[in-house]
Protein backbone atom coordinates (compact mmCIF):
# COMPACT_ATOMS: atom_id res chain seq x y z
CA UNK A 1 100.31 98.18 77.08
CA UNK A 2 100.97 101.92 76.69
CA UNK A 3 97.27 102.40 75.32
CA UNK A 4 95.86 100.14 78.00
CA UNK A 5 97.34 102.34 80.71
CA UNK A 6 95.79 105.32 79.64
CA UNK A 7 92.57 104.18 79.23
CA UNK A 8 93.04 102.40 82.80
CA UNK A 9 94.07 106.16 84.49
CA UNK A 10 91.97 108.59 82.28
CA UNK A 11 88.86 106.16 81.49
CA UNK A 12 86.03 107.59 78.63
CA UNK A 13 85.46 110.33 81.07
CA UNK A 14 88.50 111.84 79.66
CA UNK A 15 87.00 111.88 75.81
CA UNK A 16 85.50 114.87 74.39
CA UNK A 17 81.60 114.64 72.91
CA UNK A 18 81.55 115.40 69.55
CA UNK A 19 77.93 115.65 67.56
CA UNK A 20 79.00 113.87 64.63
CA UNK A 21 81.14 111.04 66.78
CA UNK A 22 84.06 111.48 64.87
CA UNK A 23 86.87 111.85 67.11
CA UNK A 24 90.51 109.81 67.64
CA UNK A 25 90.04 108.96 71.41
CA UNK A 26 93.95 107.94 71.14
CA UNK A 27 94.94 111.04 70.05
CA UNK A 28 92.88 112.93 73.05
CA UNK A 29 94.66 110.47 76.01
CA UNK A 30 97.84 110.57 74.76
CA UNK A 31 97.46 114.34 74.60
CA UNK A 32 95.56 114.45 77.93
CA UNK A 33 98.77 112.13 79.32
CA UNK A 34 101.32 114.65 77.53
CA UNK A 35 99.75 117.73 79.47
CA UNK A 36 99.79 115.44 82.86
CA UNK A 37 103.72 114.36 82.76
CA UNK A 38 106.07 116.33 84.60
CA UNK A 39 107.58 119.40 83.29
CA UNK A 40 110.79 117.60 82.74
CA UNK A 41 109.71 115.11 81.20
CA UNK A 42 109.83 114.15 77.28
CA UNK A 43 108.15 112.64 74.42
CA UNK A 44 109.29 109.40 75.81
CA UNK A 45 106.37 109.99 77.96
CA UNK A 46 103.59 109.12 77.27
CA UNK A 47 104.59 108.09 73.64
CA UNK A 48 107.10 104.90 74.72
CA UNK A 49 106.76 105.06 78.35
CA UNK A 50 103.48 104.99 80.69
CA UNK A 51 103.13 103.77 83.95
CA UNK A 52 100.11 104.05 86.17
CA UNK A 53 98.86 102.62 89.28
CA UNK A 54 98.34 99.37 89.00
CA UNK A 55 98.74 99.54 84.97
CA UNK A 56 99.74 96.71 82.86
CA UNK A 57 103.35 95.61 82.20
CA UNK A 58 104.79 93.17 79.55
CA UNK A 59 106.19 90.31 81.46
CA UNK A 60 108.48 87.78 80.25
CA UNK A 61 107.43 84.05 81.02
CA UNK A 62 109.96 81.48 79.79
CA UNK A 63 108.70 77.67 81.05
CA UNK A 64 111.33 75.42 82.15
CA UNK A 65 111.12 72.40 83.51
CA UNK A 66 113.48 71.19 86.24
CA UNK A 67 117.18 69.72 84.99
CA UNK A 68 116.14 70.05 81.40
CA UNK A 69 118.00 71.11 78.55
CA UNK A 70 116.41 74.51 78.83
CA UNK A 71 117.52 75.30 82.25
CA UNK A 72 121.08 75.57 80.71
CA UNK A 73 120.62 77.16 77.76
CA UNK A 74 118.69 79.93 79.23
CA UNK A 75 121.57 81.83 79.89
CA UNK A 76 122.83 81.78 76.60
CA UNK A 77 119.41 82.32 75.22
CA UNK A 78 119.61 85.92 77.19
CA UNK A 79 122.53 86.77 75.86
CA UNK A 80 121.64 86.45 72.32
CA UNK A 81 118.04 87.95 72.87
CA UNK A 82 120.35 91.54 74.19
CA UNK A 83 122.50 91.59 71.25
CA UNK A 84 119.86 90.96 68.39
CA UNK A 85 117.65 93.25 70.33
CA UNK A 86 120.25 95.62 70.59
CA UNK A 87 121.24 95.34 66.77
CA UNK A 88 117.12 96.11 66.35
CA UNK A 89 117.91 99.21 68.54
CA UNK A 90 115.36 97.73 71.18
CA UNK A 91 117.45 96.51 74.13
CA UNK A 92 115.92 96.47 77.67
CA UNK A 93 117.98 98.14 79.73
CA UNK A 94 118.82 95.84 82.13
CA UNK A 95 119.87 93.11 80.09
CA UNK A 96 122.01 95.32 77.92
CA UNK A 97 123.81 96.71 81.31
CA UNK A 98 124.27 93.18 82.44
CA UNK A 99 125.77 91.73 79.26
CA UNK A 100 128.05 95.46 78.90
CA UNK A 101 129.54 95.06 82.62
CA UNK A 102 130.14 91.15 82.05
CA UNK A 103 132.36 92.41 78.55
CA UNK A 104 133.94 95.60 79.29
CA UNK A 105 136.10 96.89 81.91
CA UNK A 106 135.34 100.20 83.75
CA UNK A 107 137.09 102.38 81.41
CA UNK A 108 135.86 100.41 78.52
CA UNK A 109 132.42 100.82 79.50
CA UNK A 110 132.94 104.75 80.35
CA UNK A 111 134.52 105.00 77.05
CA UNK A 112 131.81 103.51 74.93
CA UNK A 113 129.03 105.31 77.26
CA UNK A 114 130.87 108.65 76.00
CA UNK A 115 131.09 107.60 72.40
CA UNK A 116 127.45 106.14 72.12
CA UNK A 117 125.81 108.99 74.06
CA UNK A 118 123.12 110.97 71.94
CA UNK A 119 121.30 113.61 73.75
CA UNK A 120 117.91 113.83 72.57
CA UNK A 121 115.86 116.20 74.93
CA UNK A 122 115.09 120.02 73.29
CA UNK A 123 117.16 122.96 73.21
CA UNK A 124 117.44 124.75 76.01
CA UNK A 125 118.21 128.15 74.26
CA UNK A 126 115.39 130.47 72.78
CA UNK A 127 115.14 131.37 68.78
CA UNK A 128 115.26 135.21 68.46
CA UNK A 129 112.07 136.37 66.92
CA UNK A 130 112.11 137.94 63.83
């Protein structure tokens, strides 16, 4: 999806001409999409995350039919999809928020949000040359 989206924004106008035609036209959008983010933006961008204008998205299309088995299990079949994905360390957000605030009270929750926290943007301090 992420590769689809650049080529959809940037297109093979974007590529460089090289005489021999050995070049990595991944590695020149995902640079060309690194140089484009916002300033405060990080490697999550374009790396993990890239949206464009009418871009592709993975959707999720589960096919139930009406007072089926399915239909009840589906709720439980959620829940277990956020934990194993979470044990993976791939959650989507949203599910993992929903199935947190339907466990944990407030304090809980602000507890384990402290405790789980990792802050992974850059330094904001300069190295001293030398």
């Amino acid at each position: 999806m992420i590769r689809r989206n650049l080529a959809k924004r940037y297109g093979l106008s974007a590529l460089p001409r090289s005489s021999d035609g050995l070049i990595d036209p991944w590695e020149h959008l995902f640079e060309r999409a690194r140089r484009d983010r916002p300033r405060d933006a990080n490697d999550l961008e374009p790396y993990w995350i890239f949206d464009t204008k009418g871009g592709y998205k993975i959707e999720r299309q589960i096919p139930l039919l009406p007072l089926s088995r399915e239909v009840g299990q589906l709720a439980w079949l959620k829940k277990t999809l956020v934990a194993y994905r979470s044990v993976i360390g791939q959650p989507r957000q949203q599910e993992l928020v929903e199935f947190m605030l339907s466990r944990l009270t407030a304090d809980e929750l602000a507890a384990f949000t402290e405790a789980c926290s990792i802050d992974l943007s850059p330094p904001t301090h300069g190295f001293a040359n030398g």
